[in-house]
N, C-alpha and C. Protein backbone atom coordinates (compact mmCIF):
# COMPACT_ATOMS: atom_id res chain seq x y z
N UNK A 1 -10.67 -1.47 -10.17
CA UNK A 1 -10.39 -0.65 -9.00
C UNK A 1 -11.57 -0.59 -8.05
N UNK A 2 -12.66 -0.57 -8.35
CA UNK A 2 -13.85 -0.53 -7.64
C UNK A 2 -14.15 -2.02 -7.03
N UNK A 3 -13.74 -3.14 -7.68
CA UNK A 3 -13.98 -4.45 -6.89
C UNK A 3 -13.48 -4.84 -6.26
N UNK A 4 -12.16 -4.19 -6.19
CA UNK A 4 -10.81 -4.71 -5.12
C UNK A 4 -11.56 -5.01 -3.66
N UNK A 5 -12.48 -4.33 -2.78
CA UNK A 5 -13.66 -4.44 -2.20
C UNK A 5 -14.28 -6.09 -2.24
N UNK A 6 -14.62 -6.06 -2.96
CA UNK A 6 -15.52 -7.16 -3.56
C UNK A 6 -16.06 -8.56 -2.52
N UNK A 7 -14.63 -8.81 -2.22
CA UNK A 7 -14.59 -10.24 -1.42
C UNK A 7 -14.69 -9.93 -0.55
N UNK A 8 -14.66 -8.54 0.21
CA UNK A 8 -14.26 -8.30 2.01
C UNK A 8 -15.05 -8.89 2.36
N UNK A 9 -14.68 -9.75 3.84
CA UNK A 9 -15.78 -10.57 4.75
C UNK A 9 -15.98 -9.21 5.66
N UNK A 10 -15.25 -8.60 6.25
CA UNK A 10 -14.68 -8.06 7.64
C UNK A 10 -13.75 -6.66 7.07
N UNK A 11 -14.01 -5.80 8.69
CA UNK A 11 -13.06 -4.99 7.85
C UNK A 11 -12.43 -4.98 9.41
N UNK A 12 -10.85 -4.68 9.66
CA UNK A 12 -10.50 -4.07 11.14
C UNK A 12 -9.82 -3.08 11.02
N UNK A 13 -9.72 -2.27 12.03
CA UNK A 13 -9.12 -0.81 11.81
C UNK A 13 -7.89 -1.41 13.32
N UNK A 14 -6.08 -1.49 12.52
CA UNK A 14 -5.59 -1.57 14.04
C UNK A 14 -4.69 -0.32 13.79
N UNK A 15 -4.38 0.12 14.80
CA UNK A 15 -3.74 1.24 15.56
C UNK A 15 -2.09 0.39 16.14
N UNK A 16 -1.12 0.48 15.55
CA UNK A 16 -0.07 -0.73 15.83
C UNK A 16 1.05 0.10 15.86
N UNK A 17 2.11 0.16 16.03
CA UNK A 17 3.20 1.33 15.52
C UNK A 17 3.62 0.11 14.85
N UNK A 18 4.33 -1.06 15.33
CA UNK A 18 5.24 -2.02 15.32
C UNK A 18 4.21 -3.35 13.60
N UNK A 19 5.42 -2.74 13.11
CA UNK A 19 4.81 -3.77 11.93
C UNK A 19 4.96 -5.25 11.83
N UNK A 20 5.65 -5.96 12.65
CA UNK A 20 5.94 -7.11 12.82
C UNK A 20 4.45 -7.23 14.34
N UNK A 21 3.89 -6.70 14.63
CA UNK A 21 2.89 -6.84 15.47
C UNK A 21 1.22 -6.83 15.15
N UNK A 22 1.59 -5.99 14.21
CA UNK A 22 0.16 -5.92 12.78
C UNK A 22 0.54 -7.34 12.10
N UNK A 23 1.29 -8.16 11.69
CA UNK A 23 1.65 -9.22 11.15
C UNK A 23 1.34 -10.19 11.92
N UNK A 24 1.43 -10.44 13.07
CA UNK A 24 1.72 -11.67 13.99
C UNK A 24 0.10 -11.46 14.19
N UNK A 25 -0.58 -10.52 14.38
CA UNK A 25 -2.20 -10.67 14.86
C UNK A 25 -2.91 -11.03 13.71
N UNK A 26 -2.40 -10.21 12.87
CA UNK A 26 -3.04 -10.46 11.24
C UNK A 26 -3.51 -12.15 10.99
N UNK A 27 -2.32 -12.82 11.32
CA UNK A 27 -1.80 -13.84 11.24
C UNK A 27 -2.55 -14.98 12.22
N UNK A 28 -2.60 -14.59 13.51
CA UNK A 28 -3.17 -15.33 14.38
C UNK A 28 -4.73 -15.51 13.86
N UNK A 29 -5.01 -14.03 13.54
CA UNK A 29 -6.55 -14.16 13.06
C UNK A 29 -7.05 -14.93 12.10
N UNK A 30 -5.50 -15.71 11.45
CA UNK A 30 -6.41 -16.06 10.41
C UNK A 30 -6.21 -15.35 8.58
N UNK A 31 -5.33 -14.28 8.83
CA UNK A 31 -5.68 -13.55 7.69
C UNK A 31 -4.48 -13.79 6.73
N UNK A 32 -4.90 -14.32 5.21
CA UNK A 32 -3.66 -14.48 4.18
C UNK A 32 -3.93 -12.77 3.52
N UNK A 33 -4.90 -12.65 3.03
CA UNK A 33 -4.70 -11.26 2.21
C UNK A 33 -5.24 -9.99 3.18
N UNK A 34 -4.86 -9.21 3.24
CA UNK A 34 -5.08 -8.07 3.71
C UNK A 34 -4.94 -6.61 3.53
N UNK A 35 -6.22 -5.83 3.14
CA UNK A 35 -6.30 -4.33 2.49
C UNK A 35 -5.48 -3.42 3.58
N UNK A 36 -3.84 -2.98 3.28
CA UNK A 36 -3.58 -1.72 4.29
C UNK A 36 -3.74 -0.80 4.17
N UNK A 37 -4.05 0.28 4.62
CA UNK A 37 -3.73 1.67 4.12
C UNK A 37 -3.33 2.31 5.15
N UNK A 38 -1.67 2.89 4.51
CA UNK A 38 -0.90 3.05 5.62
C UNK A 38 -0.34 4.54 4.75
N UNK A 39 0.51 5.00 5.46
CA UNK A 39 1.29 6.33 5.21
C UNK A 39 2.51 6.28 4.38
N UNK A 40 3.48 7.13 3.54
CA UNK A 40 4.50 6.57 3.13
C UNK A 40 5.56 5.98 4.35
N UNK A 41 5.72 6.24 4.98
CA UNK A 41 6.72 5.70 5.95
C UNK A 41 6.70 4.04 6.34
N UNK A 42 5.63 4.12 6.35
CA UNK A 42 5.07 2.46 7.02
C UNK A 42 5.09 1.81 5.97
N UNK A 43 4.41 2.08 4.89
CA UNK A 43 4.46 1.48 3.49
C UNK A 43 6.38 1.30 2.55
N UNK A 44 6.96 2.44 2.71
CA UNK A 44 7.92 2.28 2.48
C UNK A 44 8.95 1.47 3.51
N UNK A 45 8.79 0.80 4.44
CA UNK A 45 9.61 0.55 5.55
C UNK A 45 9.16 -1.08 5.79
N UNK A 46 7.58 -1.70 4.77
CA UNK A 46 7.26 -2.73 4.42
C UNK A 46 7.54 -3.34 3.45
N UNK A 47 8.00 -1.90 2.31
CA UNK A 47 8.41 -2.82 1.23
C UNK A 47 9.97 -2.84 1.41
N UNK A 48 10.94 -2.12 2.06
CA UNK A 48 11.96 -2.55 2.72
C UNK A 48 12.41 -3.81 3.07
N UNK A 49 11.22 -3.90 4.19
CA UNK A 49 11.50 -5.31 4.75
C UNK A 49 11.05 -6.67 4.08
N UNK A 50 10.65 -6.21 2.77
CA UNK A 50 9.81 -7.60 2.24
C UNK A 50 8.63 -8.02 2.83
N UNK A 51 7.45 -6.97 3.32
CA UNK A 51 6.48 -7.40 4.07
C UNK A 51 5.35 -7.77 2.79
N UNK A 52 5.33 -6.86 1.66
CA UNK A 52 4.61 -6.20 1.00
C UNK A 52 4.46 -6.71 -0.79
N UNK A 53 3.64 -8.00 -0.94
CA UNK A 53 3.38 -8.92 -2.30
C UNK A 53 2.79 -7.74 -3.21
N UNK A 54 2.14 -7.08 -2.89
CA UNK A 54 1.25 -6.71 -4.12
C UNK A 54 0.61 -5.29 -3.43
N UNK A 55 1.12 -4.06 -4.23
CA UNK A 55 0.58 -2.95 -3.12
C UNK A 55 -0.08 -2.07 -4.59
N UNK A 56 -1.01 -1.18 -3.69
CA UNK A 56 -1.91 -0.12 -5.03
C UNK A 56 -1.73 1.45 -4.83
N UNK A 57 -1.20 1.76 -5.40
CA UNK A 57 -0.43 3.48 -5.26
C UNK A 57 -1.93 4.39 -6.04
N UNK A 58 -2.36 4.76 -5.24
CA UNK A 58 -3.76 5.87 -5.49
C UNK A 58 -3.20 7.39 -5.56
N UNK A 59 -3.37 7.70 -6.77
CA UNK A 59 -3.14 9.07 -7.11
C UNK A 59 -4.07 10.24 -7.13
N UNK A 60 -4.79 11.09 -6.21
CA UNK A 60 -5.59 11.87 -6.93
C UNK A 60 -5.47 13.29 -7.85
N UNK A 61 -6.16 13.73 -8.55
CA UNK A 61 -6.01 14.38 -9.46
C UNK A 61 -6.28 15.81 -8.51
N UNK A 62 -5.24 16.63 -7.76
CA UNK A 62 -5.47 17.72 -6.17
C UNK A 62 -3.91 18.08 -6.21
N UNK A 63 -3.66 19.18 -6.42
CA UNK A 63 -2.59 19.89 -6.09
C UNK A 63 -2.58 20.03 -4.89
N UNK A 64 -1.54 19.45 -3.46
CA UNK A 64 -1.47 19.93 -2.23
C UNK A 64 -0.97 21.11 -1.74
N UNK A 65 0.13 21.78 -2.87
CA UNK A 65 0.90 23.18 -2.49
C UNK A 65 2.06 22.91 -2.29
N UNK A 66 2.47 24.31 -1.96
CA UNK A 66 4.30 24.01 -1.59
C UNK A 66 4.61 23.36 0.06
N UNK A 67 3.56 23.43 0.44
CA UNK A 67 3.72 23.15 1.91
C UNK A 67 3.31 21.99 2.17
N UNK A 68 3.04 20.89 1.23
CA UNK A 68 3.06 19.64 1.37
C UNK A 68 4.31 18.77 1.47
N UNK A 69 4.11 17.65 2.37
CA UNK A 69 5.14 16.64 2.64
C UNK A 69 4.97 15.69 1.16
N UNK A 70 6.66 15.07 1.11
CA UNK A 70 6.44 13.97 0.11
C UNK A 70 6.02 12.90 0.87
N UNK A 71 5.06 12.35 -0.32
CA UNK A 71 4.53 11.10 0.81
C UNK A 71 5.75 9.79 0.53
N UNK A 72 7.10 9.74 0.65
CA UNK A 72 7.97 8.48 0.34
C UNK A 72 9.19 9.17 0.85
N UNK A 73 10.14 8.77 1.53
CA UNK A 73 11.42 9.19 1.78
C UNK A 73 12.41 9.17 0.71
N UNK A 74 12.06 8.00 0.08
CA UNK A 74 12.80 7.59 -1.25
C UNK A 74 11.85 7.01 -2.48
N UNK A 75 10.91 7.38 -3.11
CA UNK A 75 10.25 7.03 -4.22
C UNK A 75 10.35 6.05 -5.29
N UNK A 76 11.97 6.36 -5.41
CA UNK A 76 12.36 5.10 -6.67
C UNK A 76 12.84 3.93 -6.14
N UNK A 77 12.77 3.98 -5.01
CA UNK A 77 12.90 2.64 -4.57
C UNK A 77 11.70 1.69 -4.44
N UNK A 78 10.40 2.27 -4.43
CA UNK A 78 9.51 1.79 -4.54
C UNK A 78 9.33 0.79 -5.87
N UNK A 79 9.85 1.44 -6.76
CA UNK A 79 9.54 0.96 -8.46
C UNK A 79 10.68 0.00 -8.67
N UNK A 80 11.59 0.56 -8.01
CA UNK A 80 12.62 -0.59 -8.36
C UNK A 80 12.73 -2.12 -7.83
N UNK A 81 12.13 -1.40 -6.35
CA UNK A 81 11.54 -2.93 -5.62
C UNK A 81 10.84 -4.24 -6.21
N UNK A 82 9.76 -3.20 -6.99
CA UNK A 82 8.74 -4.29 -7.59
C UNK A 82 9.17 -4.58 -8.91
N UNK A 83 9.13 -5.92 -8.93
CA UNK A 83 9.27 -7.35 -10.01
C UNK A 83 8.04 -6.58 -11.66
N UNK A 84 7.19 -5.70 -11.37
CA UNK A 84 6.21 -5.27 -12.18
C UNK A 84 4.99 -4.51 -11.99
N UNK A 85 5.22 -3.42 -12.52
CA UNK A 85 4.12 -2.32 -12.18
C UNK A 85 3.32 -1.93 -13.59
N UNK A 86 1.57 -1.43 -13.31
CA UNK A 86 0.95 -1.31 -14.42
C UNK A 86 -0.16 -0.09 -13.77
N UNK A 87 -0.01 1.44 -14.80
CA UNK A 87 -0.60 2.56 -14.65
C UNK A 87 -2.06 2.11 -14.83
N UNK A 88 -3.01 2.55 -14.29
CA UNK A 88 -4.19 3.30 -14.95
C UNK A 88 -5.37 4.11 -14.35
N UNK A 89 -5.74 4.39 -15.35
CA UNK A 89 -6.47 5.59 -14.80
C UNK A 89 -8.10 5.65 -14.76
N UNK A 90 -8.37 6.07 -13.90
CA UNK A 90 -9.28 6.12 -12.73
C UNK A 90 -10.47 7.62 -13.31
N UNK A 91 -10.65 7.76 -14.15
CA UNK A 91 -11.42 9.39 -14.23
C UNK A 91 -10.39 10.31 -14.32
N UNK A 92 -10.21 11.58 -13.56
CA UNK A 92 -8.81 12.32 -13.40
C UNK A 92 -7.83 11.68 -13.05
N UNK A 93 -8.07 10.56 -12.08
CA UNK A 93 -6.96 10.08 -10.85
C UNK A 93 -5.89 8.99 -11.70
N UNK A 94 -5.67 8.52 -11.08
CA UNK A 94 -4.52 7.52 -11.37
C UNK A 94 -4.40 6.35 -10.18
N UNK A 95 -4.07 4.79 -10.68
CA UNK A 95 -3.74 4.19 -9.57
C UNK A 95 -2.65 3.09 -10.49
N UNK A 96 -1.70 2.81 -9.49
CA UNK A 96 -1.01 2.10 -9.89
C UNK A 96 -0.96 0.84 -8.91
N UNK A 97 -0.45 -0.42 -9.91
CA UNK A 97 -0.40 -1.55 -9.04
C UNK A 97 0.88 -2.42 -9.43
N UNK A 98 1.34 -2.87 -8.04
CA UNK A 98 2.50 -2.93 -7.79
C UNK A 98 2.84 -4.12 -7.71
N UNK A 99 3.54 -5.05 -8.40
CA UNK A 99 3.86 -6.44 -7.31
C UNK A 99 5.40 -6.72 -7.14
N UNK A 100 5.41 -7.15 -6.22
CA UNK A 100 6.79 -7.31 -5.13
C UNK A 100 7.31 -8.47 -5.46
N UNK A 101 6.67 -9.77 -5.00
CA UNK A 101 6.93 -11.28 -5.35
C UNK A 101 5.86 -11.73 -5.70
N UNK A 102 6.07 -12.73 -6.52
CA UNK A 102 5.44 -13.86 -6.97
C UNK A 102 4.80 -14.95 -6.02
């Protein structure tokens, strides 16, 4: 979990609404793998569309309250999506990793 890092050449921060537009620049630039970190909506609406090979679900060990949002519209669709998922744990936390396709 700590090396996932490891290889970065570069890092970019884009501001995109349109996910087929984060793709096409991604793309122009040059880029096969790429670290997102996105919100449930965007994330769930990538693995929807089949954007999304291999994703890492970060859990921390923080009660938000009753007045927290779920971060997924639909959750089990996430798990069901992926071809194979594997828990582990992080200190308190938890992270899971996900893969989509082969």
């Amino acid at each position: 979990h700590r090396t996932i890092f490891s290889t970065a050449q570069s890092v970019t921060v884009m501001k995109e609404p349109q996910a087929e537009n984060i793709l096409y620049e991604l793309g122009a630039r040059g880029f096969h793998d790429v670290w997102i970190e996105a919100g449930g909506s965007l994330f769930q609406s990538w693995i929807e569309q089949g954007y999304i090979q291999t994703a890492y679900l970060y859990l921390a060990h923080q009660r938000l309250g009753p007045m927290a949002m779920d971060a997924f519209r639909l959750p089990n669709l996430i798990f069901s999506r992926a071809i194979h998922f594997q828990w582990h744990q992080c200190g308190e936390d938890l992270f899971c990793k996900l893969d989509f396709f082969r």
